[in-house]
C-alpha atoms as a PDB file:
ATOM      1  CA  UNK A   1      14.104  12.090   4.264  1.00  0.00           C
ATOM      2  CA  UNK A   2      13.053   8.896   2.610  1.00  0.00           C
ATOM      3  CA  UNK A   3      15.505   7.146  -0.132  1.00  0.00           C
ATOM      4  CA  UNK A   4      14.165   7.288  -3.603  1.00  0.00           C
ATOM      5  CA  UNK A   5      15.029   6.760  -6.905  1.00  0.00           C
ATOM      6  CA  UNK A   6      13.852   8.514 -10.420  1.00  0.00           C
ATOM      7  CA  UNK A   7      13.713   6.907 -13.508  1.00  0.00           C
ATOM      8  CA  UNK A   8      13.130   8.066 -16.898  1.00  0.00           C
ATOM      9  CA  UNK A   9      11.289   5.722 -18.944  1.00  0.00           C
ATOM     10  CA  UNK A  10      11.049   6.115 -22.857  1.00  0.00           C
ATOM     11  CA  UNK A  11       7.519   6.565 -23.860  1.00  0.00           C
ATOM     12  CA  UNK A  12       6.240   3.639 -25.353  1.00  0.00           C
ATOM     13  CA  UNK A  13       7.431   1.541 -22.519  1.00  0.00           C
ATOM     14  CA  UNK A  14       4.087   1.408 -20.927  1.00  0.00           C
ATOM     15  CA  UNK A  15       4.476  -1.955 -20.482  1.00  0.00           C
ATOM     16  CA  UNK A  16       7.390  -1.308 -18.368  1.00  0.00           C
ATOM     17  CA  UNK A  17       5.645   0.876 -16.038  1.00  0.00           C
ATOM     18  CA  UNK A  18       2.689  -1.546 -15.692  1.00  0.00           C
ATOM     19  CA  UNK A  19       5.976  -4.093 -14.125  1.00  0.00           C
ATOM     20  CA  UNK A  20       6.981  -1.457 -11.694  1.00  0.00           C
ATOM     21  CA  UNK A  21       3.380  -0.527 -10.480  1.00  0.00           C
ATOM     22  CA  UNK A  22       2.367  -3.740  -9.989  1.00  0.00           C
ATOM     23  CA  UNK A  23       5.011  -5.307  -8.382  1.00  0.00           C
ATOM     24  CA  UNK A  24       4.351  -6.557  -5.256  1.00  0.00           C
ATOM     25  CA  UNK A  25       6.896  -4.737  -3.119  1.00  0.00           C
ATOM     26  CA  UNK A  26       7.637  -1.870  -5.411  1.00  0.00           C
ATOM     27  CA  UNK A  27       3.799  -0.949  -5.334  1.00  0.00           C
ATOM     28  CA  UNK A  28       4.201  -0.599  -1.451  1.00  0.00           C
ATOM     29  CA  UNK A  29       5.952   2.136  -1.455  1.00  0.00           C
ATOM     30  CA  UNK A  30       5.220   6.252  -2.570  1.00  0.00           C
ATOM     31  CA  UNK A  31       5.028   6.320  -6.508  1.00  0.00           C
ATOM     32  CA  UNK A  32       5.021   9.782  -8.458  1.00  0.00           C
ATOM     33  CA  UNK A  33       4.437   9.104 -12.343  1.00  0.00           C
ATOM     34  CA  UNK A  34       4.668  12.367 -14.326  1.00  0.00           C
ATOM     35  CA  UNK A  35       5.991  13.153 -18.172  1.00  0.00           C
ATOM     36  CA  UNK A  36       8.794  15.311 -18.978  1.00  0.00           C
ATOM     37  CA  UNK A  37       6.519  17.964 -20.627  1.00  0.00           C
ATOM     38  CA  UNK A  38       4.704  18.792 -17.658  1.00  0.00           C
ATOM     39  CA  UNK A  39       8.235  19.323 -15.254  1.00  0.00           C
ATOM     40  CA  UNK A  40       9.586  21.111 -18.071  1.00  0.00           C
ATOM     41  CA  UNK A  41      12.495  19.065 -18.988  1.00  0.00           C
ATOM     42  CA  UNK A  42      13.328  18.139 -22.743  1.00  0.00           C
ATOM     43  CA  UNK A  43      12.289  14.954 -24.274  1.00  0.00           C
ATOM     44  CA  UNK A  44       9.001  12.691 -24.469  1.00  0.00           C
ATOM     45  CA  UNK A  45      10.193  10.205 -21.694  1.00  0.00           C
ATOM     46  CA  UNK A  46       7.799   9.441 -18.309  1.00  0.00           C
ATOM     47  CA  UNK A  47       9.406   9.991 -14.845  1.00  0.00           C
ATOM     48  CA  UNK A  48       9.159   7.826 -12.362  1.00  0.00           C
ATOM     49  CA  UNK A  49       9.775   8.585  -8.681  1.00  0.00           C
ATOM     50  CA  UNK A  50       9.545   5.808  -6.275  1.00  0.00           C
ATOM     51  CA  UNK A  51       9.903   6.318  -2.399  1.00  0.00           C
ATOM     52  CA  UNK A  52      10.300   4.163   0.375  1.00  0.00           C
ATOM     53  CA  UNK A  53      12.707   0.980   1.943  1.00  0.00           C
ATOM     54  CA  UNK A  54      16.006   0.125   0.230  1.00  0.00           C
ATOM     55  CA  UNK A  55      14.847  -3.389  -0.447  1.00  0.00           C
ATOM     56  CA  UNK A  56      11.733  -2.286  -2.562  1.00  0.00           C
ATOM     57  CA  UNK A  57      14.311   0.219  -4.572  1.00  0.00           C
ATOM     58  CA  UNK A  58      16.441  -1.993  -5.605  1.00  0.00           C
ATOM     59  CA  UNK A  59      13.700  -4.285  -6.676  1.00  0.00           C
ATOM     60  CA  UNK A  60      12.613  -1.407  -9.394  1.00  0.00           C
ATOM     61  CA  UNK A  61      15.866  -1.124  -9.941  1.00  0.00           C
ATOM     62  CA  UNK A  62      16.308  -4.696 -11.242  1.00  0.00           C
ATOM     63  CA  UNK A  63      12.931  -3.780 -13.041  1.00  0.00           C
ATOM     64  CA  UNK A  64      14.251  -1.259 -15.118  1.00  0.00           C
ATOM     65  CA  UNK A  65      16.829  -3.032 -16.277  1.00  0.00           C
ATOM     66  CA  UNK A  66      18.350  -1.548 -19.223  1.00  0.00           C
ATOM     67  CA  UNK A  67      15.041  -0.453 -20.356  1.00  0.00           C
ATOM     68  CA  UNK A  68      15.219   2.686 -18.397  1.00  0.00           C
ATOM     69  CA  UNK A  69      17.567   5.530 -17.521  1.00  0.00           C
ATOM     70  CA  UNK A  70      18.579   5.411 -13.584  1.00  0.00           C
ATOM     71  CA  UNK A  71      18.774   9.634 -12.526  1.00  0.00           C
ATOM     72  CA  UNK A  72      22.186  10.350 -10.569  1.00  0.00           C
ATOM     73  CA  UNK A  73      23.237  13.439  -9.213  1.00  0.00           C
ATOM     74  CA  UNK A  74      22.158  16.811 -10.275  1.00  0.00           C
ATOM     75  CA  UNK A  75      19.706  15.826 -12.755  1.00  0.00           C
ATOM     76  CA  UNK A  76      18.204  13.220 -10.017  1.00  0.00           C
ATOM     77  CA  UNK A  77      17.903  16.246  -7.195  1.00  0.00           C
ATOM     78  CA  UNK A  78      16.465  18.348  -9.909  1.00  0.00           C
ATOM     79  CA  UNK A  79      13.919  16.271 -11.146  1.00  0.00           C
ATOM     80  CA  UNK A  80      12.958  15.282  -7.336  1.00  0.00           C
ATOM     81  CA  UNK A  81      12.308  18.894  -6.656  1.00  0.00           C
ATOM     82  CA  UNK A  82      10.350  19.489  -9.898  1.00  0.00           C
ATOM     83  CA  UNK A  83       7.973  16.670  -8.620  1.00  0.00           C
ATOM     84  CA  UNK A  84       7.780  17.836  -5.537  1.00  0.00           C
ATOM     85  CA  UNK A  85       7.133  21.353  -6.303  1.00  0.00           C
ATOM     86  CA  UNK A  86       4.459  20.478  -8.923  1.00  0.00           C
ATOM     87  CA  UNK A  87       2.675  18.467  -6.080  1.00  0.00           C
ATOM     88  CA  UNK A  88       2.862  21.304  -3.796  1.00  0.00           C
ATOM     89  CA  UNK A  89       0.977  23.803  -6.497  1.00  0.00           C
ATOM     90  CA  UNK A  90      -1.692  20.661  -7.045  1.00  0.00           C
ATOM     91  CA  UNK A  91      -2.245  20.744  -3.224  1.00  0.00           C
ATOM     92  CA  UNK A  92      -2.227  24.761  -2.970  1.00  0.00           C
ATOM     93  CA  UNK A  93      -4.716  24.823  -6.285  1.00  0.00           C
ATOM     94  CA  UNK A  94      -6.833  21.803  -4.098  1.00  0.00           C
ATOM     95  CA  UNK A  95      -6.341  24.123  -0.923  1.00  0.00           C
ATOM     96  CA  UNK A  96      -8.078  27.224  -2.784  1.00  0.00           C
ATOM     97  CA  UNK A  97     -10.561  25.401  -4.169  1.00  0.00           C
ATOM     98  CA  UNK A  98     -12.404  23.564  -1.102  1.00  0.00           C
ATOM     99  CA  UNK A  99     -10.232  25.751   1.422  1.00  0.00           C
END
């Protein structure tokens, strides 16, 4: 399994996310932007899931900043799963529809 991190961005950090996206090493890697309405979770905040090497991690990391909330532990496995699971059902729904 690739390392990853999850961050959960208040909403009117756009700005924020624009840093993270376009950052040269950061944008590299496997990004997964989704809002907290759509994996269920409470709150108006956007998730961010970023996959791939340790160096490029820690770079969005330093990003964040205290602008952001770093995920740990349960909530971080949690909210991996809900992405992943909610990418799954886009790729089954793609599946039926030019399977």
């Amino acid at each position: 399994m690739m390392d990853y991190e999850i961050f959960k961005l208040p909403k009117g950090k756009s700005a924020l996310l624009g840093k993270i996206v376009q950052d040269d090493l950061v944008s590299r890697q496997t990004i997964a932007v989704r809002d907290t309405v759509s994996l269920g979770m409470e709150g108006e905040h956007t998730i961010v899931l970023i996959e791939g090497s340790e160096p490029a991690l820690k770079r969005a990391v330093e990003i964040v900043g205290e602008e952001g909330i770093i995920l740990e532990g349960n909530e971080k496995a949690d909210t991996y799963k809900k992405i992943k699971d909610d990418e799954d059902n886009v790729a089954e729904g793609l599946g039926l529809m030019f399977g």
